[in-house]
C-alpha atoms as a PDB file:
ATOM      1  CA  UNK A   1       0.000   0.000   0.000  1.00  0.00           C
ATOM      2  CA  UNK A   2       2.601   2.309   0.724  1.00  0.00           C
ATOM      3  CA  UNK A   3       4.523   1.893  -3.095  1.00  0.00           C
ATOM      4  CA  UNK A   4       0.535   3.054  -4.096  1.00  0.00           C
ATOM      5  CA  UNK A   5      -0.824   5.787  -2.978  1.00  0.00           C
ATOM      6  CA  UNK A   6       0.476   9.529  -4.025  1.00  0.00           C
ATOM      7  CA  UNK A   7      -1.823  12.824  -3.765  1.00  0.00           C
ATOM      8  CA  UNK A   8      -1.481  14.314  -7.514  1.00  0.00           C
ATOM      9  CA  UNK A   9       0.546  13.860 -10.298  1.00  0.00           C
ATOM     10  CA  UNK A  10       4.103  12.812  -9.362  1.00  0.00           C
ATOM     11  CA  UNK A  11       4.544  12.585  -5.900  1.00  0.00           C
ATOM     12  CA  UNK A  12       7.727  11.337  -5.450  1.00  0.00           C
ATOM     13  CA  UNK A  13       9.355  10.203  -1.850  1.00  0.00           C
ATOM     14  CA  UNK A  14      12.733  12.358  -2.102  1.00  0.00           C
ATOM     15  CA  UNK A  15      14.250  13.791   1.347  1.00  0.00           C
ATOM     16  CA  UNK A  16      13.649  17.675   1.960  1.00  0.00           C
ATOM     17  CA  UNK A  17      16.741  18.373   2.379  1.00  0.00           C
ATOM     18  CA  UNK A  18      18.007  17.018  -0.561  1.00  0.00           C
ATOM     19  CA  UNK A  19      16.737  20.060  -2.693  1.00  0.00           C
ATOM     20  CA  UNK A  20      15.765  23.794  -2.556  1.00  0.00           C
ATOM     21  CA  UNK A  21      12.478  24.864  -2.948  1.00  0.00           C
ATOM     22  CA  UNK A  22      10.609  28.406  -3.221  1.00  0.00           C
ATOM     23  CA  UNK A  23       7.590  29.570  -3.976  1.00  0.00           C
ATOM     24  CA  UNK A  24       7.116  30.497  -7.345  1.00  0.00           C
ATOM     25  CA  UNK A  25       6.544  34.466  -8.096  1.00  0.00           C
ATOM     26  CA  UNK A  26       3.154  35.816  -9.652  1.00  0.00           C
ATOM     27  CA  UNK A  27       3.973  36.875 -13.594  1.00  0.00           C
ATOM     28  CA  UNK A  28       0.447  35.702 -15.201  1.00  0.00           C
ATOM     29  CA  UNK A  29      -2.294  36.483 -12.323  1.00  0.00           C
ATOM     30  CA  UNK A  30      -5.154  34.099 -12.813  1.00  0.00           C
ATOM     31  CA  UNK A  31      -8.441  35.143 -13.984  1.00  0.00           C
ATOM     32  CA  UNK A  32     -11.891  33.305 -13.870  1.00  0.00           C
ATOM     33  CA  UNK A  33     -12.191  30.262 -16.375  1.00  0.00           C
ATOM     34  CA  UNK A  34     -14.071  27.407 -17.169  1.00  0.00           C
ATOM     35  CA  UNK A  35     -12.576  24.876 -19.236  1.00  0.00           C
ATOM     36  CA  UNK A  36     -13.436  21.428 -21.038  1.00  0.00           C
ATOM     37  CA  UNK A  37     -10.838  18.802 -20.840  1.00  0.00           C
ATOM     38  CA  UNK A  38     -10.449  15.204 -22.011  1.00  0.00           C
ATOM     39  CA  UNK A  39      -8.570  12.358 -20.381  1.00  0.00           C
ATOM     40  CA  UNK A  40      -6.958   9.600 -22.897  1.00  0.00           C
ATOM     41  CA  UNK A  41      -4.774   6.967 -23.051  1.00  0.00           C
ATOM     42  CA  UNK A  42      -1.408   7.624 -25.137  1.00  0.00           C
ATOM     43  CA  UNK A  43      -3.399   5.377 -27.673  1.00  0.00           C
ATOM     44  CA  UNK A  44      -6.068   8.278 -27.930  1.00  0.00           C
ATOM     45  CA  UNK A  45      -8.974   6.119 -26.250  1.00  0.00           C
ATOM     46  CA  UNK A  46     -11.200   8.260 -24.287  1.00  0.00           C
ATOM     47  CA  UNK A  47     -11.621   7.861 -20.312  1.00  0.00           C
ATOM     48  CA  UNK A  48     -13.200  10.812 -18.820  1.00  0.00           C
ATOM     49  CA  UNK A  49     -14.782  14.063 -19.719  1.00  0.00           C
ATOM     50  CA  UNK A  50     -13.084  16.955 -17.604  1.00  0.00           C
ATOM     51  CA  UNK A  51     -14.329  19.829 -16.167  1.00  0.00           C
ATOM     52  CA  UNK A  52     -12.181  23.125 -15.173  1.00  0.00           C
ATOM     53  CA  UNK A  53     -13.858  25.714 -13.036  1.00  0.00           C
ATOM     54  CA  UNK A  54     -11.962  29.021 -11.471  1.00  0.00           C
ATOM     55  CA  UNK A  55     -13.072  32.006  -9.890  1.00  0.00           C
ATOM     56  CA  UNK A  56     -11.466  34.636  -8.016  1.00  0.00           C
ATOM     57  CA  UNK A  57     -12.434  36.509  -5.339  1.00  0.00           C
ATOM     58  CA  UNK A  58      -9.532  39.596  -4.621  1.00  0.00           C
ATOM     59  CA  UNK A  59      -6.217  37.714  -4.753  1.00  0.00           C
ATOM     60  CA  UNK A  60      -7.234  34.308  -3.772  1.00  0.00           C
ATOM     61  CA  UNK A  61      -8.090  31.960  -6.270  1.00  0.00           C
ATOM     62  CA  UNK A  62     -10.610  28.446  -6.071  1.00  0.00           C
ATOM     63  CA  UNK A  63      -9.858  26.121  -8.597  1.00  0.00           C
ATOM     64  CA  UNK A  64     -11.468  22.988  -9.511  1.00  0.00           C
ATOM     65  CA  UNK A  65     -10.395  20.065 -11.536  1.00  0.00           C
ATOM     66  CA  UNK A  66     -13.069  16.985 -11.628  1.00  0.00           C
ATOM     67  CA  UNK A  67     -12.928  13.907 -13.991  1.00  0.00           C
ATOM     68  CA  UNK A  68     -15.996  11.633 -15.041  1.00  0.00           C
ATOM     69  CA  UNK A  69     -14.731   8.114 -16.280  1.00  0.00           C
ATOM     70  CA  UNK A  70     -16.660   5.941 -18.678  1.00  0.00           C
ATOM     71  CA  UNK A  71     -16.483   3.364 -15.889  1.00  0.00           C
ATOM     72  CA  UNK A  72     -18.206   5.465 -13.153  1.00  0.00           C
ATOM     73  CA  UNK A  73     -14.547   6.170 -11.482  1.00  0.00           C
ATOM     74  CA  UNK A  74     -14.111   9.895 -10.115  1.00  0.00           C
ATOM     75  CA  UNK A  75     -11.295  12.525  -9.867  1.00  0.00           C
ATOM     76  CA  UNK A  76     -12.140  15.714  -8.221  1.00  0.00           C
ATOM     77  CA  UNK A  77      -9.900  18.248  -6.701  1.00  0.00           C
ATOM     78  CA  UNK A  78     -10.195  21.739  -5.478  1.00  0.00           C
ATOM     79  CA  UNK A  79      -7.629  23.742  -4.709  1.00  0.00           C
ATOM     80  CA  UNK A  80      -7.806  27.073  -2.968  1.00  0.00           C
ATOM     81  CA  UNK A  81      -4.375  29.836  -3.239  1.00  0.00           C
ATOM     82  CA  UNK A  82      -3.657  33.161  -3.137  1.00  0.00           C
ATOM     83  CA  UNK A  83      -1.375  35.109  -5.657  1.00  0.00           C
ATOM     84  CA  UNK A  84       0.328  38.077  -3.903  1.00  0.00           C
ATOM     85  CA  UNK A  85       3.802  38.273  -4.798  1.00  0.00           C
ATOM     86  CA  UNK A  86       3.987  34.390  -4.922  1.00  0.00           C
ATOM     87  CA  UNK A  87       1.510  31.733  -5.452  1.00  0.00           C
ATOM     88  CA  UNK A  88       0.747  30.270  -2.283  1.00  0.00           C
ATOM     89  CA  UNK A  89      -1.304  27.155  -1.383  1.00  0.00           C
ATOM     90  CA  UNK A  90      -4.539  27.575   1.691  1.00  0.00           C
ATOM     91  CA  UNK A  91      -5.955  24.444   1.171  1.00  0.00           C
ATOM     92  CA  UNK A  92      -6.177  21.003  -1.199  1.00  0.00           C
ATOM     93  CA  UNK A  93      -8.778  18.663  -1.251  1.00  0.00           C
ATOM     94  CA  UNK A  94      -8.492  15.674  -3.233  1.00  0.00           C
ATOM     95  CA  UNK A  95     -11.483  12.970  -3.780  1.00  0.00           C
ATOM     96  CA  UNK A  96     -10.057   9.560  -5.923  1.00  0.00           C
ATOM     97  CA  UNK A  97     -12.455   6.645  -5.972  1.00  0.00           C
ATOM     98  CA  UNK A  98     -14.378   4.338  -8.562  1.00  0.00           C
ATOM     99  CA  UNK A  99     -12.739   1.311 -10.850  1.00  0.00           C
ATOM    100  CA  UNK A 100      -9.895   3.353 -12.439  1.00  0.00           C
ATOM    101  CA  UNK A 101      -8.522   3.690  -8.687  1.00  0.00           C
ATOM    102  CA  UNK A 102      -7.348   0.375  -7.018  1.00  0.00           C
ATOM    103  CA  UNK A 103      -7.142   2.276  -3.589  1.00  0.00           C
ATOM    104  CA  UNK A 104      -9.613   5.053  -3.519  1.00  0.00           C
ATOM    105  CA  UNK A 105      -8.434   8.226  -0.737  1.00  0.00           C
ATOM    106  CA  UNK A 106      -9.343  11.181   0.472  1.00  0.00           C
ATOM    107  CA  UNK A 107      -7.058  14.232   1.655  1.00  0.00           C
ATOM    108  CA  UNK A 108      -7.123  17.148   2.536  1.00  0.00           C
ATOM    109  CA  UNK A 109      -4.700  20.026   3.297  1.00  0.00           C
ATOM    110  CA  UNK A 110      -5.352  22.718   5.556  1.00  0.00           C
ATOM    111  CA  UNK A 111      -2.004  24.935   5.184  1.00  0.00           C
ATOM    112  CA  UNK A 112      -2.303  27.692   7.804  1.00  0.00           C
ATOM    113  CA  UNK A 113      -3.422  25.328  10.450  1.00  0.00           C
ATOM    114  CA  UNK A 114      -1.119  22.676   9.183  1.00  0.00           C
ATOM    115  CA  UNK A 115      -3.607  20.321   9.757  1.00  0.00           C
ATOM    116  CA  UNK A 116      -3.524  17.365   6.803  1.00  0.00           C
ATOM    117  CA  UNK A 117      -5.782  14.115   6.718  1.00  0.00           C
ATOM    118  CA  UNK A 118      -6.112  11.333   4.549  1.00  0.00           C
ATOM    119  CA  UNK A 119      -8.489   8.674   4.072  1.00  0.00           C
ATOM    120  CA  UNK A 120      -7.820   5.584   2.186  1.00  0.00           C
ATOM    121  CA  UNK A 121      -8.547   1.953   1.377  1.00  0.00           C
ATOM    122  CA  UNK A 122      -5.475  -0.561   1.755  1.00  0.00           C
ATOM    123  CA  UNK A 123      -5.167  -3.780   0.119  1.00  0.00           C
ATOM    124  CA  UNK A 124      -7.549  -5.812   2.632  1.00  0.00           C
ATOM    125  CA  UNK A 125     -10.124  -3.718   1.791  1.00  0.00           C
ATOM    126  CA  UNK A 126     -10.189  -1.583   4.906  1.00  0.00           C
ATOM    127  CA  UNK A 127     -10.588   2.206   5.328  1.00  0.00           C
ATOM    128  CA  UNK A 128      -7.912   3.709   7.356  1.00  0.00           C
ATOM    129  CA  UNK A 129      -7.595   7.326   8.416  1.00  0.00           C
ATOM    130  CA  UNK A 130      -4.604   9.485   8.982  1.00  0.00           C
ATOM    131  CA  UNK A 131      -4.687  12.934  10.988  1.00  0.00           C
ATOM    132  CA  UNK A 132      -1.349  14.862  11.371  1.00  0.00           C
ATOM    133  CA  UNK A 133      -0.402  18.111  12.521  1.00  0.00           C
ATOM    134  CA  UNK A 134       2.190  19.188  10.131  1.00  0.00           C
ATOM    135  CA  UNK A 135       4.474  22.765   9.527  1.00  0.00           C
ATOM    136  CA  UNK A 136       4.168  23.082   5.827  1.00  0.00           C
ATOM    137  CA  UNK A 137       6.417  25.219   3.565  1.00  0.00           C
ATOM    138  CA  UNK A 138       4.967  28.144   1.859  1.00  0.00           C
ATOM    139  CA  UNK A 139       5.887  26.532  -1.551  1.00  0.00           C
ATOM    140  CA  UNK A 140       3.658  23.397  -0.774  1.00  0.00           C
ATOM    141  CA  UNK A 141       1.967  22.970  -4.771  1.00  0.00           C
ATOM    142  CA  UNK A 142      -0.578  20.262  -4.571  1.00  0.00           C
ATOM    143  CA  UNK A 143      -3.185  21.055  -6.614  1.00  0.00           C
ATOM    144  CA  UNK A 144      -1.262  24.068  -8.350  1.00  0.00           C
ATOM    145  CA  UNK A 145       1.331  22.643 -11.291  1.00  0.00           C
ATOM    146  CA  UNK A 146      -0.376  23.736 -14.054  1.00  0.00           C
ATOM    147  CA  UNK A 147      -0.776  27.186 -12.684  1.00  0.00           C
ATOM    148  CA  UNK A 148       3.012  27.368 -11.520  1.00  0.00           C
ATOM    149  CA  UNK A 149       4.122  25.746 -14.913  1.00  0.00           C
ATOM    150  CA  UNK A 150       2.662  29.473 -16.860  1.00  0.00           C
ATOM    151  CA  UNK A 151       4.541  30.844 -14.759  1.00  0.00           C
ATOM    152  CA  UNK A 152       8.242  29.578 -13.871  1.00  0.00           C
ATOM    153  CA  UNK A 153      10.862  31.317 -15.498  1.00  0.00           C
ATOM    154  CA  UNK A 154      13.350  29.379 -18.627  1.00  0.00           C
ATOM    155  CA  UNK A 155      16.668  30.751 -17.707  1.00  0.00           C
ATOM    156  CA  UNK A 156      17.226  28.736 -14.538  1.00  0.00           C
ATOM    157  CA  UNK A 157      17.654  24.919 -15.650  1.00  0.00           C
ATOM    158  CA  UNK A 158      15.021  23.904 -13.062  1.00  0.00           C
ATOM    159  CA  UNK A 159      12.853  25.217 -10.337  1.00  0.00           C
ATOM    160  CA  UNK A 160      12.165  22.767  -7.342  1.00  0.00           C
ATOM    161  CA  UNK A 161       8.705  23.336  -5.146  1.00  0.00           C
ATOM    162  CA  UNK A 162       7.597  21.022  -2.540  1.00  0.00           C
ATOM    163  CA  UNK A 163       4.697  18.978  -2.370  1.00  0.00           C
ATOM    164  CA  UNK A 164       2.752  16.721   0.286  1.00  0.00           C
ATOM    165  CA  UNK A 165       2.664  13.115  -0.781  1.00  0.00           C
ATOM    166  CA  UNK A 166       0.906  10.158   1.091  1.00  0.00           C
ATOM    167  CA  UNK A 167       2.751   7.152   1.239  1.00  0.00           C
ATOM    168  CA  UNK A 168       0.078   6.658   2.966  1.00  0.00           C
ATOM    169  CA  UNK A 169       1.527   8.799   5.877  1.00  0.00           C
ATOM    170  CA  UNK A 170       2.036  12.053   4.842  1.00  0.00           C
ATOM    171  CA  UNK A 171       5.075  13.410   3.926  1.00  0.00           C
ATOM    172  CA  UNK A 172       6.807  16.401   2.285  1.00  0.00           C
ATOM    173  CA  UNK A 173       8.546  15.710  -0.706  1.00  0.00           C
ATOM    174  CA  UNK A 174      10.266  18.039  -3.321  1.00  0.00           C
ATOM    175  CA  UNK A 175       9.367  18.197  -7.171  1.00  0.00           C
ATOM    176  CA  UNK A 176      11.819  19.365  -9.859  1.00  0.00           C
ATOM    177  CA  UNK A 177      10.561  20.741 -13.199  1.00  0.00           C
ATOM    178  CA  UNK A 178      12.534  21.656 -16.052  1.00  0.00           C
ATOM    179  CA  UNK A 179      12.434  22.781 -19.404  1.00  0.00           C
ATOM    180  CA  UNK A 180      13.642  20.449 -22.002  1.00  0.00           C
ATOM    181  CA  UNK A 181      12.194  22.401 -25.508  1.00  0.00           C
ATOM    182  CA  UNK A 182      10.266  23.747 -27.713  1.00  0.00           C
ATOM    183  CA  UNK A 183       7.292  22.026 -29.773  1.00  0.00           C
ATOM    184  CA  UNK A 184       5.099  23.595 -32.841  1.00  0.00           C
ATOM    185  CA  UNK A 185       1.500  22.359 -32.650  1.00  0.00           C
ATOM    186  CA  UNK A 186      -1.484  23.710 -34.688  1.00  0.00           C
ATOM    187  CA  UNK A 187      -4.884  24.739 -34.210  1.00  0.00           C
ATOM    188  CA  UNK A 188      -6.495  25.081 -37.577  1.00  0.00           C
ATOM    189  CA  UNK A 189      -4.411  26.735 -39.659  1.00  0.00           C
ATOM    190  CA  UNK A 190      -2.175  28.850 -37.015  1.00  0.00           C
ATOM    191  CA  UNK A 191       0.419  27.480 -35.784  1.00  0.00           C
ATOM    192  CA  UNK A 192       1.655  27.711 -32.077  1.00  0.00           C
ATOM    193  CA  UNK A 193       4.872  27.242 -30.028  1.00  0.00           C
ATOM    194  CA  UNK A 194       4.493  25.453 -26.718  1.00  0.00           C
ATOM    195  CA  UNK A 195       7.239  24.698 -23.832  1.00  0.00           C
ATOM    196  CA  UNK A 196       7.376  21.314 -22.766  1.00  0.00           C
ATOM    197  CA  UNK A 197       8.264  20.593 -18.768  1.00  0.00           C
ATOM    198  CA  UNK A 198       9.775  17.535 -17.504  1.00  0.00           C
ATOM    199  CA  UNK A 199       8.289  16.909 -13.644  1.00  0.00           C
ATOM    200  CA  UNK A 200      10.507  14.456 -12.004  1.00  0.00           C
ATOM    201  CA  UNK A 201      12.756  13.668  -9.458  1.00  0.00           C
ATOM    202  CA  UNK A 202      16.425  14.427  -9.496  1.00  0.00           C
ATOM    203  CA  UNK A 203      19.068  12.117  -7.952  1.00  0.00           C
ATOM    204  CA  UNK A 204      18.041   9.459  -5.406  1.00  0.00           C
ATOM    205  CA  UNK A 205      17.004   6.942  -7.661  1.00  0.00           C
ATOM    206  CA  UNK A 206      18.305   3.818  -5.636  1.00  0.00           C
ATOM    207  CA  UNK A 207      16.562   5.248  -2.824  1.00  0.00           C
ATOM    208  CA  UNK A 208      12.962   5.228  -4.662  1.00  0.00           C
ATOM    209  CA  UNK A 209      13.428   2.293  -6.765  1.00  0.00           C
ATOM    210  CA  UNK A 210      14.367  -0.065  -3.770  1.00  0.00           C
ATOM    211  CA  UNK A 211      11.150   1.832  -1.989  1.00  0.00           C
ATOM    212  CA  UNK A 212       8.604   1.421  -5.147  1.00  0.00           C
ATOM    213  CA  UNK A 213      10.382  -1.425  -7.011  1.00  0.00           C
ATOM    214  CA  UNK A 214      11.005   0.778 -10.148  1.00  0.00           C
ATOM    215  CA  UNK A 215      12.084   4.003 -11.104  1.00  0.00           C
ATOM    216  CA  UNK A 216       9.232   6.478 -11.111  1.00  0.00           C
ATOM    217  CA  UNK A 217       8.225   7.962 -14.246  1.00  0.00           C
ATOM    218  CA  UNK A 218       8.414  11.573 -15.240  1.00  0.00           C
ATOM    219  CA  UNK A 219       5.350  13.740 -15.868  1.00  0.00           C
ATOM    220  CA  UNK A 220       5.367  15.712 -19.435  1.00  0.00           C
ATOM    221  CA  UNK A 221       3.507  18.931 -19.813  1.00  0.00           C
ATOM    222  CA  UNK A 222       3.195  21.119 -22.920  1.00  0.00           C
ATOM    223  CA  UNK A 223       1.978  25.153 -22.318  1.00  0.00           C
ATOM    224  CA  UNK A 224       1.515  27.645 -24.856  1.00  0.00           C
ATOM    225  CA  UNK A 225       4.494  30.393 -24.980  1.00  0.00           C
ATOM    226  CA  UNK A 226       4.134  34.133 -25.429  1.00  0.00           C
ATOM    227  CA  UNK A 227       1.853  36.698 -23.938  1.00  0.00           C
ATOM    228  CA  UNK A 228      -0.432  34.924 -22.864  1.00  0.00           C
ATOM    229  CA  UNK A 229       0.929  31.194 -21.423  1.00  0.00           C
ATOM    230  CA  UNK A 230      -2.174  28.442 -20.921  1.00  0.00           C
ATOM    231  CA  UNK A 231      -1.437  25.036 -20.914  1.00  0.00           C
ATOM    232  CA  UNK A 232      -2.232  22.488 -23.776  1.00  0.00           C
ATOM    233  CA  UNK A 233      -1.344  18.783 -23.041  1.00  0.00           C
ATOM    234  CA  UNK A 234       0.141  16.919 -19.801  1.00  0.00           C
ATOM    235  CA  UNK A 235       1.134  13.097 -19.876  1.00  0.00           C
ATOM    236  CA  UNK A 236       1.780  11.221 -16.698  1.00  0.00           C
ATOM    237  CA  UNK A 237       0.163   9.012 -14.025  1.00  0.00           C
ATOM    238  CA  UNK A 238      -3.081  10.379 -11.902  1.00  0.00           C
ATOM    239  CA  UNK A 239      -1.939   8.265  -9.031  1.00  0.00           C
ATOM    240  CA  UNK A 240       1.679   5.777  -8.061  1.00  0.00           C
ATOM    241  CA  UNK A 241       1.619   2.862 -10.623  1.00  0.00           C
ATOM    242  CA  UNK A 242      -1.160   3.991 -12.203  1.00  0.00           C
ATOM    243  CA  UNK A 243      -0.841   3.498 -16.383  1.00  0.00           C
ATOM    244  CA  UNK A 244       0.488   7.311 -17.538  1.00  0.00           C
ATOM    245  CA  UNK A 245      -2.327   9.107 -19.134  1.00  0.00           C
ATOM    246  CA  UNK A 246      -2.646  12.479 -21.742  1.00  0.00           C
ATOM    247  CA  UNK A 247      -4.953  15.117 -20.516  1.00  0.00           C
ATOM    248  CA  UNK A 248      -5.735  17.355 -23.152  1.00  0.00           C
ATOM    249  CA  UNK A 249      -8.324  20.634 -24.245  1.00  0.00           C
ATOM    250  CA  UNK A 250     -11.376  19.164 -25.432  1.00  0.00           C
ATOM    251  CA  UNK A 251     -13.539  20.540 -28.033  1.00  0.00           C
ATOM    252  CA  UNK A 252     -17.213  21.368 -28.240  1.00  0.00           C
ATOM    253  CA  UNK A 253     -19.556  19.180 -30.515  1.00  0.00           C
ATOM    254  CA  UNK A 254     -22.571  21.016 -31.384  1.00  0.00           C
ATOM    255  CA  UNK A 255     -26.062  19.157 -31.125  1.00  0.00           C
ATOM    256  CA  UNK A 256     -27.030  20.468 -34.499  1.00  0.00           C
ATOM    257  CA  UNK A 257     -23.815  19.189 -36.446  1.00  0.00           C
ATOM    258  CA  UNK A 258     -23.669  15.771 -34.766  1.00  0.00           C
ATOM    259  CA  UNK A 259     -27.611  15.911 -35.967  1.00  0.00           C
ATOM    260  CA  UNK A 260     -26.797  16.631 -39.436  1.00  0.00           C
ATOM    261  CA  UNK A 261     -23.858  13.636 -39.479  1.00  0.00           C
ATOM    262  CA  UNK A 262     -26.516  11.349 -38.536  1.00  0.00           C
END
């Protein structure tokens, strides 16, 4: 159970100390949105419809990111920051459960009270409960890559932010993202340069392969350069050993074209 359960996209058990970590400055402030996304296997078979809701309310932000499988399965989290100077995490909540999750969990992150709690189902079958008291860094990012990812900087080779993994005891770990490149994509007939961002762990590989019986895999994410930086593809794992999975901007069908087809 404990090479299983993670809170959010790569969760990886690497010591504190072993890297620095900051919170990442505010160069794009968020805005209210609502976005359609699509979850796929790297074959391009559908899994779940997405939904993206955001609204802001003075300079803290609510953001919501819920999946509907085909199979009934559910991935919903909300996460709640503010954007001063830097973004900064309040509070996560994260809700896993249904067929496409071996071990459905709960957690929850309360940042200013450093109070953190996760529920989850082990390998018997039984729901266990964890309640900690924790002192968590201001840089703590669960539930906030995509938003940091518009807005780290290219010049250093990486930036390093921590995040709050359940193994299933909580526990801080750090996440390193880089920039490996560029990559042209179209949209009609415009085309559009995109920065891809490797999320993955740097050194201490022994360490998590003799702890999870494999090297973890890194998480890929494409965002749109320029003016105005959104992202446009991610591919990696929704929870530890999970099969790695593209989540992508989906497109509306309308009722009166898909009438017409038929």
């Amino acid at each position: 159970m404990r090479r299983r359960l993670f809170f959010f996209w790569l969760l990886l058990l690497v010591p504190v100390s072993m890297l620095r970590a900051e919170a990442v400055r505010v160069r794009y402030p968020e805005g209210t949105v609502r976005g359609f996304l699509v979850l796929r296997t790297l074959e391009g078979n559908a899994l779940a419809d997405g939904d993206l809701f955001q609204v802001v309310s003075g300079d803290r932000v609510t953001c919501r990111v819920v999946f509907h499988f085909r199979d009934g399965s559910v991935h919903d989290e909300t996460a709640v920051f503010s954007q001063r100077d830097r973004f900064e995490l309040v509070s996560d909540h994260l809700i896993q459960k249904g067929p496409s999750f071996p071990h459905p969990m709960e957690s929850s992150i309360d940042v200013r009270h450093g109070r953190v709690s996760i529920r989850y189902r082990d390998d018997d079958g039984k729901d266990k409960t964890f309640e900690e008291q924790m002192t968590l860094p201001e840089d703590v990012a669960n539930g906030l890559l995509f938003t940091l990812l518009k807005n780290v900087r290219r010049d250093p080779s990486s930036t390093t932010v921590s995040m709050l993994a359940a193994t299933p005891r909580p526990r801080l770990v750090k996440l390193v993202i880089s920039p490996v490149g560029e990559e042209v994509f179209s949209v009609g007939s415009a085309m559009h340069t995109s920065i891809q961002y490797d999320v993955k762990v740097e050194g201490l590989v022994g360490f998590v392969a003799s702890l999870v019986g494999k090297k973890p895999p890194t998480t890929h994410v494409w965002v749109l350069d320029g003016e105005a930086p959104t992202f446009v593809k991610a591919e990696g794992p929704l929870y530890f050993g999970g099969p790695v999975w593209r989540i992508e901007l989906a497109s509306p069908v309308w009722q009166q074209a898909a009438a017409r087809k038929r």
